[in-house]
PDB file of N, CA and C in Angstrom:
ATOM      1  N   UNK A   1     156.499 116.524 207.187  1.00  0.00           N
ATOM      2  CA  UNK A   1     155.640 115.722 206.338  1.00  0.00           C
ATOM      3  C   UNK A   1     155.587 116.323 204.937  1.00  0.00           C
ATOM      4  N   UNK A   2     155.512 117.593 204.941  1.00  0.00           N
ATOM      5  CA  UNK A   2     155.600 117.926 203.663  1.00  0.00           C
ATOM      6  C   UNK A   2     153.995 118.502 203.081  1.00  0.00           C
ATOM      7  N   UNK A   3     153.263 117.592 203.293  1.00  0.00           N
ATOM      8  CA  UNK A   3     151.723 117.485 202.351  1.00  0.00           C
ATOM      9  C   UNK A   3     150.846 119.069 202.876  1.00  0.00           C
ATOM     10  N   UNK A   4     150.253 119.019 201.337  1.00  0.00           N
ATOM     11  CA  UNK A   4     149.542 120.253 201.460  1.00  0.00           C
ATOM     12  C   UNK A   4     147.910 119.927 201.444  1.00  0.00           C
ATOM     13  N   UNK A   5     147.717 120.495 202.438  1.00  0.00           N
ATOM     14  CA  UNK A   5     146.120 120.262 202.753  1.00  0.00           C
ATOM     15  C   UNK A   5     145.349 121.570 202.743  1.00  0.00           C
ATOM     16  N   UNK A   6     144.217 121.275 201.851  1.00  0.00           N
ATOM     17  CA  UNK A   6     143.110 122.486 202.097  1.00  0.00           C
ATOM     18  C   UNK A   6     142.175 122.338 203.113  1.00  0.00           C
ATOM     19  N   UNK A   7     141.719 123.234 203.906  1.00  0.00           N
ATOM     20  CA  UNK A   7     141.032 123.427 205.058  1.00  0.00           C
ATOM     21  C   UNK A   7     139.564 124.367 204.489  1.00  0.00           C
ATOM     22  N   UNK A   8     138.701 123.794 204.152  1.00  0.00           N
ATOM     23  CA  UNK A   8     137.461 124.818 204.016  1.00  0.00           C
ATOM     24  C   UNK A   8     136.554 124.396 205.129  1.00  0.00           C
ATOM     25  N   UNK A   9     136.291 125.820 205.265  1.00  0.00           N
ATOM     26  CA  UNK A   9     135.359 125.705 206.458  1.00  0.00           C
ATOM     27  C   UNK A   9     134.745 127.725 206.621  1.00  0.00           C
ATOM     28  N   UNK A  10     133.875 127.948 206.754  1.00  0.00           N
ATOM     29  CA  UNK A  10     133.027 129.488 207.193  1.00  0.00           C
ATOM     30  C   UNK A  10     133.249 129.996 208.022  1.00  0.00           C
ATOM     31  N   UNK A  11     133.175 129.206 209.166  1.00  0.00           N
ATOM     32  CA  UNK A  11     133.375 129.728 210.808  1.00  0.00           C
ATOM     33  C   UNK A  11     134.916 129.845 210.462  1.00  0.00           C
ATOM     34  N   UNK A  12     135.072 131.263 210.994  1.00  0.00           N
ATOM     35  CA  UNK A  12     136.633 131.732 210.624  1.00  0.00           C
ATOM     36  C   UNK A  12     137.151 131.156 212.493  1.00  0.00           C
ATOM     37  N   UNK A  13     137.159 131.026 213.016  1.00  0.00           N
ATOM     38  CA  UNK A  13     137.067 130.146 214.290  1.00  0.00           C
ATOM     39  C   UNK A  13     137.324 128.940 214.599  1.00  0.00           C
ATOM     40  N   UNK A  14     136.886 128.308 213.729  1.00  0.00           N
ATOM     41  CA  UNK A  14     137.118 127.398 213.732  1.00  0.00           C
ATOM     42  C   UNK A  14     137.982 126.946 212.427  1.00  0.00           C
ATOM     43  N   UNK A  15     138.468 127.201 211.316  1.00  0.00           N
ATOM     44  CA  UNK A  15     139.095 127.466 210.311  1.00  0.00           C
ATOM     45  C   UNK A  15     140.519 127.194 211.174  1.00  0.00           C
ATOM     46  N   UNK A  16     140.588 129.068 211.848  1.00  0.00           N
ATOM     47  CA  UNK A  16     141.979 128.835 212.109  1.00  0.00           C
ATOM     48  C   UNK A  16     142.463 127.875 213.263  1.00  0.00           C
ATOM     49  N   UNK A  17     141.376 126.881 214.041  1.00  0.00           N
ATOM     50  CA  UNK A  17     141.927 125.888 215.141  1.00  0.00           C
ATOM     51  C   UNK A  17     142.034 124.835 214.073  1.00  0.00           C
ATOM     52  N   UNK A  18     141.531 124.484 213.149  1.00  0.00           N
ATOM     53  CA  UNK A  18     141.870 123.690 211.900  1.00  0.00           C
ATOM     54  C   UNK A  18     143.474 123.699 211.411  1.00  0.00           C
ATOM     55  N   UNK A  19     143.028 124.921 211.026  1.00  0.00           N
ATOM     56  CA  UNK A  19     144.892 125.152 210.391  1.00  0.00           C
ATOM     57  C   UNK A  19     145.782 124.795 211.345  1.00  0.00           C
ATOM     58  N   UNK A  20     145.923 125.602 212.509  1.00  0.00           N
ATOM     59  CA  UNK A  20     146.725 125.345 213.755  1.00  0.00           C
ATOM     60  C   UNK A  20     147.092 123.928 213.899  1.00  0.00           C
ATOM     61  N   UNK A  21     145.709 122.822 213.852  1.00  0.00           N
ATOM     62  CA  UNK A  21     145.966 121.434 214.419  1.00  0.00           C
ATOM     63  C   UNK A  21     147.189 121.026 213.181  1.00  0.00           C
ATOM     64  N   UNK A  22     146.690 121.431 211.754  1.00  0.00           N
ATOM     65  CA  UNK A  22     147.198 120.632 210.606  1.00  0.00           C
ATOM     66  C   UNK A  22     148.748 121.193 210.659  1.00  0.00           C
ATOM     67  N   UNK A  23     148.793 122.684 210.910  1.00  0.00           N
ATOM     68  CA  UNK A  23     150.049 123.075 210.927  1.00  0.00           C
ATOM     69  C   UNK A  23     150.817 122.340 212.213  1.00  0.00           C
ATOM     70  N   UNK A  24     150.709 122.542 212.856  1.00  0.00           N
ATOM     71  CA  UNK A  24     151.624 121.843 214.438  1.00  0.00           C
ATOM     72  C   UNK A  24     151.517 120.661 213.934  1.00  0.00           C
ATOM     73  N   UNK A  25     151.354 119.530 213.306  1.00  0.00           N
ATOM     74  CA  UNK A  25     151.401 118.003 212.488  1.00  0.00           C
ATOM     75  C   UNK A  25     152.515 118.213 211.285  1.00  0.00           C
ATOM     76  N   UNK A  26     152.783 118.911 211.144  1.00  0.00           N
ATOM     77  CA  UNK A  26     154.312 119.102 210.140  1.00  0.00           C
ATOM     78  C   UNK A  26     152.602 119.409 208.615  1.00  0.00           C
ATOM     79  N   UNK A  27     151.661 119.682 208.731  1.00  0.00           N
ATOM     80  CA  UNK A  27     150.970 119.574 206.929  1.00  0.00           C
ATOM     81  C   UNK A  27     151.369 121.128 206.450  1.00  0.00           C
ATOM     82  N   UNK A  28     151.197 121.498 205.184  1.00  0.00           N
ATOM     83  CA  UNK A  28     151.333 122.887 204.893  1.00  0.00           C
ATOM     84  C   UNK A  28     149.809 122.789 204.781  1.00  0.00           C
ATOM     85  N   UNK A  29     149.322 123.809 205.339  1.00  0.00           N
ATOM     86  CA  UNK A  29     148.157 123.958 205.316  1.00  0.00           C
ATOM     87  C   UNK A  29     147.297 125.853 204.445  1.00  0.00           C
ATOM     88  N   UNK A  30     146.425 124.811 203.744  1.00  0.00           N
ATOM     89  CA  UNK A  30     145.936 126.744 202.641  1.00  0.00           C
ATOM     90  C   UNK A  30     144.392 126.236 202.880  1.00  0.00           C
ATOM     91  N   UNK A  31     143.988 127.576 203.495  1.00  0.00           N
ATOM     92  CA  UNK A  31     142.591 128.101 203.926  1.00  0.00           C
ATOM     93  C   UNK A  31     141.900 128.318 202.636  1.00  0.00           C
ATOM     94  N   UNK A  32     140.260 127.813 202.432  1.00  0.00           N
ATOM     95  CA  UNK A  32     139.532 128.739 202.362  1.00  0.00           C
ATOM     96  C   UNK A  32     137.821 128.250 203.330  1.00  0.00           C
ATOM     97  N   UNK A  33     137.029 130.503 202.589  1.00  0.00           N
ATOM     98  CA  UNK A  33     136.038 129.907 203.512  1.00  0.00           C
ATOM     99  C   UNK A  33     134.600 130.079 202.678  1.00  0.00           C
ATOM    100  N   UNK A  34     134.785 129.291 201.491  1.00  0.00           N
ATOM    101  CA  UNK A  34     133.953 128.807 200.612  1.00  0.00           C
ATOM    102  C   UNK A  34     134.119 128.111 199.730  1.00  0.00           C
ATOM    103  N   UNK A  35     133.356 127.201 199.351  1.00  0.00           N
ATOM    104  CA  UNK A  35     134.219 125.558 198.251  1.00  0.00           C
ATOM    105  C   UNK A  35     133.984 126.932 196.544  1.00  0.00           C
ATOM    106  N   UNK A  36     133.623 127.808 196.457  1.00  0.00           N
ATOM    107  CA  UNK A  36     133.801 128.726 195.597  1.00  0.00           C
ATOM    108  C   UNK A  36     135.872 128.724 195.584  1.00  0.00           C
ATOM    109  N   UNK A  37     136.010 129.580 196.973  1.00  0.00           N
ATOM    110  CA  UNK A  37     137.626 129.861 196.418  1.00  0.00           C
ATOM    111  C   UNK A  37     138.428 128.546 196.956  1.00  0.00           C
ATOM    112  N   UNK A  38     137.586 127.292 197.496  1.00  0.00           N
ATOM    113  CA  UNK A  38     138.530 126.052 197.381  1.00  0.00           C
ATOM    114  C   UNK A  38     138.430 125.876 196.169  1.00  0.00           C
ATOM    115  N   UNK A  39     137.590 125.823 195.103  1.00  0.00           N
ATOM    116  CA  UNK A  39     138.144 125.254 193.493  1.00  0.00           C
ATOM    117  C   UNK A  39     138.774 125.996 193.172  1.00  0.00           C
ATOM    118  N   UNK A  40     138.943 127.347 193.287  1.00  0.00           N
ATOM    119  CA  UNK A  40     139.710 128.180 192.718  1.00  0.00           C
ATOM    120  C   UNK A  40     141.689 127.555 193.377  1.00  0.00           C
ATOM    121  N   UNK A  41     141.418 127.459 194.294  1.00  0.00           N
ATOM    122  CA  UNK A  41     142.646 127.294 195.025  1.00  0.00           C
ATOM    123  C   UNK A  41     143.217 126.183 194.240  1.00  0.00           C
ATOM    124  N   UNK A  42     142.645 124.583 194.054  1.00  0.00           N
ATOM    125  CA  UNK A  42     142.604 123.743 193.398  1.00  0.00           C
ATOM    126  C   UNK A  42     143.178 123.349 192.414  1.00  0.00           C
ATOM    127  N   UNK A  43     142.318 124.727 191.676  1.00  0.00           N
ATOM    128  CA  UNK A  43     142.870 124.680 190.303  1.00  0.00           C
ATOM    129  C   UNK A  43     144.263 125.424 189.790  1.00  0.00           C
ATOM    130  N   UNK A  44     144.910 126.072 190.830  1.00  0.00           N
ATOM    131  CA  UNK A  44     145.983 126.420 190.847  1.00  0.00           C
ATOM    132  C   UNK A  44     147.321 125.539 191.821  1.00  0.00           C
ATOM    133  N   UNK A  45     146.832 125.019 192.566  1.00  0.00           N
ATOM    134  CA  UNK A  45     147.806 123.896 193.639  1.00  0.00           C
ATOM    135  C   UNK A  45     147.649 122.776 193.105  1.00  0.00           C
ATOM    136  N   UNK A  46     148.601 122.037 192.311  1.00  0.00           N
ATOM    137  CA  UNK A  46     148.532 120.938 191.869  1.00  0.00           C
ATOM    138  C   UNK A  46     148.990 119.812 193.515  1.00  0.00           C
ATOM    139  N   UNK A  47     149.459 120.035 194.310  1.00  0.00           N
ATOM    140  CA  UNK A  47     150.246 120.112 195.608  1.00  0.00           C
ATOM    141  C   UNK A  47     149.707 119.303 196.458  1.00  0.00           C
ATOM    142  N   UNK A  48     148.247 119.500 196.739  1.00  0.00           N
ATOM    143  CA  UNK A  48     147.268 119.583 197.793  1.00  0.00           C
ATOM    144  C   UNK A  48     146.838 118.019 197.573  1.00  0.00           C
ATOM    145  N   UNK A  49     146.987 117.473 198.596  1.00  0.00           N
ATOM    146  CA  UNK A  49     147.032 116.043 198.595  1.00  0.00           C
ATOM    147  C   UNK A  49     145.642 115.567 199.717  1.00  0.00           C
ATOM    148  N   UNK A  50     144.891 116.277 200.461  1.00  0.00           N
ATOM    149  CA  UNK A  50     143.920 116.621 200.753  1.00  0.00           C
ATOM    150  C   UNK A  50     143.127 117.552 201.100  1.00  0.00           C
ATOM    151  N   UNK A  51     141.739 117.476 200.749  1.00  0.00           N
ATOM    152  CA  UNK A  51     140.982 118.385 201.319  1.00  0.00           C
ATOM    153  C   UNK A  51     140.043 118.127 202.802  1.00  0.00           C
ATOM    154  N   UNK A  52     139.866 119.195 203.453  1.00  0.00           N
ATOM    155  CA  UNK A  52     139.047 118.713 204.639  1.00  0.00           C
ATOM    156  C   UNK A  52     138.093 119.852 204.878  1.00  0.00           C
ATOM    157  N   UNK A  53     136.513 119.520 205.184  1.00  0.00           N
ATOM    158  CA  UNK A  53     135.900 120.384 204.461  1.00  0.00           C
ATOM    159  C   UNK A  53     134.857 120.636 205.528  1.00  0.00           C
ATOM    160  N   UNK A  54     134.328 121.696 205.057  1.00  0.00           N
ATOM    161  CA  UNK A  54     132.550 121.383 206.542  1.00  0.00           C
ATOM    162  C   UNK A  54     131.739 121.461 205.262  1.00  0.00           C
ATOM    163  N   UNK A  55     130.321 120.969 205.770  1.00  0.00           N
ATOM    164  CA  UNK A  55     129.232 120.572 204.885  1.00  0.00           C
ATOM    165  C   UNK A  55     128.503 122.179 204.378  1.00  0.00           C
ATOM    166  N   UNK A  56     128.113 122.488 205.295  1.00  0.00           N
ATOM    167  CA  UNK A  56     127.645 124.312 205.360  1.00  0.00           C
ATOM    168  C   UNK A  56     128.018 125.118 205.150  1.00  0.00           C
ATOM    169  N   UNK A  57     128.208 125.896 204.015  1.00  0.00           N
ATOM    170  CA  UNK A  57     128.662 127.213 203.516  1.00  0.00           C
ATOM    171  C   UNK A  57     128.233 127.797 202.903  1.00  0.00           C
ATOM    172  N   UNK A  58     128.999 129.393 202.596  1.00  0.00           N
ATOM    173  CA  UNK A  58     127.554 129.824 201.678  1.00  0.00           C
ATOM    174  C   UNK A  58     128.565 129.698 200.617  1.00  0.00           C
ATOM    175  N   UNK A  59     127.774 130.254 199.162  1.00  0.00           N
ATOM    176  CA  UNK A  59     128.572 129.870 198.158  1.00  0.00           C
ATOM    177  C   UNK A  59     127.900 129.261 197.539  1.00  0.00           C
ATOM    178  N   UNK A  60     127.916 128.968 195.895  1.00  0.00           N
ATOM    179  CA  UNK A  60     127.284 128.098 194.745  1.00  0.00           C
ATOM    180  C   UNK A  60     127.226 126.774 194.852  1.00  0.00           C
ATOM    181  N   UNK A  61     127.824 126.089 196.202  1.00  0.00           N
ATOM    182  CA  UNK A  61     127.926 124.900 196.511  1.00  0.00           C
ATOM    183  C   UNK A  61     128.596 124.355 198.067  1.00  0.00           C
ATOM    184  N   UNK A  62     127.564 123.312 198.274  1.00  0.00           N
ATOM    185  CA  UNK A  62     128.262 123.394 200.051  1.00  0.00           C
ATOM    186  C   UNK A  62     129.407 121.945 200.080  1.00  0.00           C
ATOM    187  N   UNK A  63     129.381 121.540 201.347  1.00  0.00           N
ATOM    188  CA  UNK A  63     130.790 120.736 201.131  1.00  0.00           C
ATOM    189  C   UNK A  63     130.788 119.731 200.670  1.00  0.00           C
ATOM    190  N   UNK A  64     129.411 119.069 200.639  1.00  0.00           N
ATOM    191  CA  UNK A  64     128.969 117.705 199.446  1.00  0.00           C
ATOM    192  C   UNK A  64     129.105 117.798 198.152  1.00  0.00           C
ATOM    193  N   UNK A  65     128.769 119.104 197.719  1.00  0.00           N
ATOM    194  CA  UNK A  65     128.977 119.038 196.530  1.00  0.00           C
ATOM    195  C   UNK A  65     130.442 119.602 195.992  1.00  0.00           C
ATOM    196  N   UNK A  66     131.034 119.767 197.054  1.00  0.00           N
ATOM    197  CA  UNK A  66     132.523 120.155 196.943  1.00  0.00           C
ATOM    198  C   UNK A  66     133.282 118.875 196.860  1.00  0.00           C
ATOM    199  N   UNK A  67     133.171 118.458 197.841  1.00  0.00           N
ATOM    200  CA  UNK A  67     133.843 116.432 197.846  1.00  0.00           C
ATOM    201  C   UNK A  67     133.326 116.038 196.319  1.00  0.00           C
ATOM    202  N   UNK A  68     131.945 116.206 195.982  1.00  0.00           N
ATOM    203  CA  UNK A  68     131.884 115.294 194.836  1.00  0.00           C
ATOM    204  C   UNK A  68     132.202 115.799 193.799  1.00  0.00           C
ATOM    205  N   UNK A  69     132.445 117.237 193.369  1.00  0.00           N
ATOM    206  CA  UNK A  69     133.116 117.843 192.742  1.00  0.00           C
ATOM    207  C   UNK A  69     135.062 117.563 192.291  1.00  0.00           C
ATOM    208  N   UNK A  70     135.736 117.367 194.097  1.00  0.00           N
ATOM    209  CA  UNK A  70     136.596 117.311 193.844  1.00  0.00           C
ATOM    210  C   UNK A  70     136.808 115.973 193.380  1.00  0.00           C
ATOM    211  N   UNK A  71     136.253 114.763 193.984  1.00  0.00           N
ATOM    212  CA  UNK A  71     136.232 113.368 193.455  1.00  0.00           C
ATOM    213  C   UNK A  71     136.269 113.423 191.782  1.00  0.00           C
ATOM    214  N   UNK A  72     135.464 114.434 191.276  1.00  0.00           N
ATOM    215  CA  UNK A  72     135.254 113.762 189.620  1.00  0.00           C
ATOM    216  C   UNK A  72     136.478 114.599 188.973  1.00  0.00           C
ATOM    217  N   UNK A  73     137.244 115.635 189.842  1.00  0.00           N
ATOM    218  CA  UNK A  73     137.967 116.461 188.987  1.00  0.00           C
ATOM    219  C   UNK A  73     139.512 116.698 189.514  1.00  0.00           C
ATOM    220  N   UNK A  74     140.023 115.835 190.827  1.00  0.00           N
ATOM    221  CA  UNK A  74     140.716 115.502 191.140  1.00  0.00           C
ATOM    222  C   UNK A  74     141.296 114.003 191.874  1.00  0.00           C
ATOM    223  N   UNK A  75     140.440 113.046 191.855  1.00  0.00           N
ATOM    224  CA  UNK A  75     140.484 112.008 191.929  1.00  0.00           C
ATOM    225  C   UNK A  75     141.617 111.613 193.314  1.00  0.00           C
ATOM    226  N   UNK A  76     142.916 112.124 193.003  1.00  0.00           N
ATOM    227  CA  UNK A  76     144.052 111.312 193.909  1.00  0.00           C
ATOM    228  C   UNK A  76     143.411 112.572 195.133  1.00  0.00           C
ATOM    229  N   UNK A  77     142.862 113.167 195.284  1.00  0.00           N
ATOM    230  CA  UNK A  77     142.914 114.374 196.260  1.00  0.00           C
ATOM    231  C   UNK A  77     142.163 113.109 197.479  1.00  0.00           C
ATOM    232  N   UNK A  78     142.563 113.308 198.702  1.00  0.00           N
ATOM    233  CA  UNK A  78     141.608 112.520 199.540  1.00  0.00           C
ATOM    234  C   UNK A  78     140.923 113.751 199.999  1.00  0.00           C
ATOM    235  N   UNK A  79     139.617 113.179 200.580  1.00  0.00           N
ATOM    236  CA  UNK A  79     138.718 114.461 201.263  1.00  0.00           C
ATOM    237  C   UNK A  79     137.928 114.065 202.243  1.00  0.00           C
ATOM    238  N   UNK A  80     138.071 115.125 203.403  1.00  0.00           N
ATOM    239  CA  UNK A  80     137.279 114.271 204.838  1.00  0.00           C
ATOM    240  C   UNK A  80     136.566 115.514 204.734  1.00  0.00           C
ATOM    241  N   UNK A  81     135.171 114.907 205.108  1.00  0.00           N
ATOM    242  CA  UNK A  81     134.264 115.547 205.585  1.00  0.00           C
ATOM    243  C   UNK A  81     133.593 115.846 207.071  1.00  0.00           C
ATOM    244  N   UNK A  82     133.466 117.145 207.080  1.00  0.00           N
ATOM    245  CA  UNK A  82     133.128 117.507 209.035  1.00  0.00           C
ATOM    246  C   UNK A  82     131.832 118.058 208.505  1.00  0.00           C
ATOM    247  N   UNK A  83     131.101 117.887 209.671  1.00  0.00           N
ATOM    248  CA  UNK A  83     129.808 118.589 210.131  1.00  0.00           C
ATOM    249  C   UNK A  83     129.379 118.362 211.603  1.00  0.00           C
ATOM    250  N   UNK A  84     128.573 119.119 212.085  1.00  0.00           N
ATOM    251  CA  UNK A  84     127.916 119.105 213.483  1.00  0.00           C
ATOM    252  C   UNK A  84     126.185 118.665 213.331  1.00  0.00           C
ATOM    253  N   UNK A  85     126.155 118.666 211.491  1.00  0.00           N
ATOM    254  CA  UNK A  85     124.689 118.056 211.422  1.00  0.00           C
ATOM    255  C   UNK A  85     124.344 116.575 211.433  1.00  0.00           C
ATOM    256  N   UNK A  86     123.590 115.706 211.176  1.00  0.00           N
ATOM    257  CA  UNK A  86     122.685 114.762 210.602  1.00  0.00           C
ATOM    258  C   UNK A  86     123.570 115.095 209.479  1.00  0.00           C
ATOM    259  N   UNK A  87     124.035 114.268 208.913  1.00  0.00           N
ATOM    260  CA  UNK A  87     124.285 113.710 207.128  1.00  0.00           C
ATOM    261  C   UNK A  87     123.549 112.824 206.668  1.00  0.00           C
ATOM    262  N   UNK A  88     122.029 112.879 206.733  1.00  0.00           N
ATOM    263  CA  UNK A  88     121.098 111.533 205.864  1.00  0.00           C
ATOM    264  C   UNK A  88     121.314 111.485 204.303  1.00  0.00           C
ATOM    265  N   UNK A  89     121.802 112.842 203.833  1.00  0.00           N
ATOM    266  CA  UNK A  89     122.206 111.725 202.495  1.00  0.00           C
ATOM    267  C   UNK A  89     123.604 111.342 202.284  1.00  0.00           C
ATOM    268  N   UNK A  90     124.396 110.984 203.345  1.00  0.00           N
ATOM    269  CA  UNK A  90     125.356 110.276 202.838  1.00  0.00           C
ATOM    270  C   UNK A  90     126.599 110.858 202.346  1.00  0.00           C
ATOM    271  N   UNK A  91     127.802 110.681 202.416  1.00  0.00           N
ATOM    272  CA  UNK A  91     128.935 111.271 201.758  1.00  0.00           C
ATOM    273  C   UNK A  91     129.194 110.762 200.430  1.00  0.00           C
ATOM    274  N   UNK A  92     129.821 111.410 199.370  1.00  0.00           N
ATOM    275  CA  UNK A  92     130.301 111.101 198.545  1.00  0.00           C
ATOM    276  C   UNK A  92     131.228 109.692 198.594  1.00  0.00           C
ATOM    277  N   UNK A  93     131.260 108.733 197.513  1.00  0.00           N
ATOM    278  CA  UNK A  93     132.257 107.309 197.682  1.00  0.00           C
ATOM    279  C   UNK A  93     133.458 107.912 197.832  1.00  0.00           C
ATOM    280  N   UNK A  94     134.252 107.373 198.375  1.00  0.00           N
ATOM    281  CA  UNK A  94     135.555 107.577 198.782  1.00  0.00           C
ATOM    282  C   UNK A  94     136.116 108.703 199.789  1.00  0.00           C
ATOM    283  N   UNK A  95     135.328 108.999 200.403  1.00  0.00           N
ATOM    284  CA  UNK A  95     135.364 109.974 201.625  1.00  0.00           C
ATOM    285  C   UNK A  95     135.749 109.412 203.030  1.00  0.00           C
ATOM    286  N   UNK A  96     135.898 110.303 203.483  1.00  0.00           N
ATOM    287  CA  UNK A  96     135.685 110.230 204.907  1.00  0.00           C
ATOM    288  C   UNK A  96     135.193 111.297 205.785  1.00  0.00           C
ATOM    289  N   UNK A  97     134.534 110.946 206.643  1.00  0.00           N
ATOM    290  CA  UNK A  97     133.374 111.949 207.508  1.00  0.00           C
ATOM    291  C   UNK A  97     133.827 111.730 208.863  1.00  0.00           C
ATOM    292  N   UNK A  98     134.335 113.064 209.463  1.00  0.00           N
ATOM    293  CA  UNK A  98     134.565 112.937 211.065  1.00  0.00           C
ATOM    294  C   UNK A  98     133.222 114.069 211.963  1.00  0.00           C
ATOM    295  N   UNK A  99     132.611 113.254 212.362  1.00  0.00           N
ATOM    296  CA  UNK A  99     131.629 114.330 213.015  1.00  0.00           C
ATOM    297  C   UNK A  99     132.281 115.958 213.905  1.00  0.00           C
ATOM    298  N   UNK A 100     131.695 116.822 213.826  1.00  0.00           N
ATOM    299  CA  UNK A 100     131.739 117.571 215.130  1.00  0.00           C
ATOM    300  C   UNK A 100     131.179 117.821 216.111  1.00  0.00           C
ATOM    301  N   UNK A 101     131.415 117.911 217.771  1.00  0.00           N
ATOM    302  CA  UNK A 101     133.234 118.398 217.483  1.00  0.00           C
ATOM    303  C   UNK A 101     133.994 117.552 217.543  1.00  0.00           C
ATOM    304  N   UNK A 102     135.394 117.663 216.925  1.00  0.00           N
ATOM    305  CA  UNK A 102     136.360 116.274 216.563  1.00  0.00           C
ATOM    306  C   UNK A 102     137.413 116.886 217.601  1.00  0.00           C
ATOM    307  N   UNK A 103     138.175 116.029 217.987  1.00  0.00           N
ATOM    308  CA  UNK A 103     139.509 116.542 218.653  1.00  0.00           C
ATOM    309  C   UNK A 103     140.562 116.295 217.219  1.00  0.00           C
ATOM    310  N   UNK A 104     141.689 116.988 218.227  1.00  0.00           N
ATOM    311  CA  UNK A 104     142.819 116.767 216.673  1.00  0.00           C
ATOM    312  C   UNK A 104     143.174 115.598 216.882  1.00  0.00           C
ATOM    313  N   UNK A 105     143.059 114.523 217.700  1.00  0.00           N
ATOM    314  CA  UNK A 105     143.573 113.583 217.569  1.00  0.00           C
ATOM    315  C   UNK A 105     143.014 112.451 216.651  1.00  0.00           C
ATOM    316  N   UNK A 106     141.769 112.909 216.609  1.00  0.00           N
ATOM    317  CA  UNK A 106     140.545 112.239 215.705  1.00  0.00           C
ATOM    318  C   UNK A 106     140.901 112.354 214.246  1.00  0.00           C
ATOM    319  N   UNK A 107     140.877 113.601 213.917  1.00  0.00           N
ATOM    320  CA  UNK A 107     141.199 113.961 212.522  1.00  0.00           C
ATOM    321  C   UNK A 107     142.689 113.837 212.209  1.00  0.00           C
ATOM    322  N   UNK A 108     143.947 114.103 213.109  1.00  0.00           N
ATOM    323  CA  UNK A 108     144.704 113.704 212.778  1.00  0.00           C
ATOM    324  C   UNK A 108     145.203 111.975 212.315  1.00  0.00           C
ATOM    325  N   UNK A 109     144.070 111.098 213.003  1.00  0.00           N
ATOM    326  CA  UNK A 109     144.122 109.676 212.624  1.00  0.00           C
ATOM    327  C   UNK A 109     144.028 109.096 211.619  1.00  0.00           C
ATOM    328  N   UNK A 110     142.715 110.246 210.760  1.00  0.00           N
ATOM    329  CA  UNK A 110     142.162 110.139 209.651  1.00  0.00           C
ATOM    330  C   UNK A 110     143.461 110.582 208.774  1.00  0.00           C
ATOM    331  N   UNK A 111     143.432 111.546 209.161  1.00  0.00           N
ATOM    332  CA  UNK A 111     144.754 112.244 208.054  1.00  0.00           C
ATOM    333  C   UNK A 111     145.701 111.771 207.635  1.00  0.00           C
ATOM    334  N   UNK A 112     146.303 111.217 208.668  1.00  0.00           N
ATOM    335  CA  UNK A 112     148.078 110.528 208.442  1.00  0.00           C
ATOM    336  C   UNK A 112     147.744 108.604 208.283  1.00  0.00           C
ATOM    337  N   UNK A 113     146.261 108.279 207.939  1.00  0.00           N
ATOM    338  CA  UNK A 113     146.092 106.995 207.548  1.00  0.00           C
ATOM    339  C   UNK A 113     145.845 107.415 206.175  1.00  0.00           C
ATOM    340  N   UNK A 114     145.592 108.120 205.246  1.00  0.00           N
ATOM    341  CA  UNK A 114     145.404 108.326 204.178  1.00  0.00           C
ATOM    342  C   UNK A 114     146.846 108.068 203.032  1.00  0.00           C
ATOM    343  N   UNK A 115     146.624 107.452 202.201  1.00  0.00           N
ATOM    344  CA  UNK A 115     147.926 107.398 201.296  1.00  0.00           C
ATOM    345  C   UNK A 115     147.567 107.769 200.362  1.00  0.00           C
TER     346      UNK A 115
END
């Protein structure tokens, strides 16, 4: 497939069953485990054709404000959002939200429908 996907997520545990799913799917897949060194990553990978994110982290900003971050400052990037919480306020427009826990077959649906 080619496509490079960022994986943020804290739980280093779950991170690397993340990577694993995206890697065994043909994605190149680049970790991080705070939307701190996902912008950093970002702003150096012009590449990365999505992000997939968890809501909870620590860091100057959690994964909502990471999606809406990347929305205003990368636009073509698609970005799915995971959590195991309640989301009452809502995802950012143009998202997508797969609850946890997801199987890979779930998120892989999401993934490879994205253009």
């Amino acid at each position: 497939m080619g496509k490079s996907i960022l994986a943020v997520e804290d739980e280093f545990l779950i991170l690397e069953y993340l990577a694993d799913i995206l890697t065994e799917a043909g994605f190149d897949v680049v970790t991080a485990m705070n939307a701190d060194v996902a912008i950093e990553i970002l702003e150096e990978r012009p590449d990365i054709f999505a992000l997939v994110t968890d809501i909870d982290m620590p860091g100057s900003m959690d994964g909502l404000k990471l999606a809406a971050a990347v929305r205003d400052r990368w636009p073509p990037i698609h970005v799915v959002i995971t959590t195991g919480k309640n989301i009452g306020r809502g995802t950012p427009p143009n998202t997508h939200f797969i609850p946890k826990p997801y199987t890979a077959t779930g998120l892989l649906k999401v993934l490879h429908g994205l253009h």
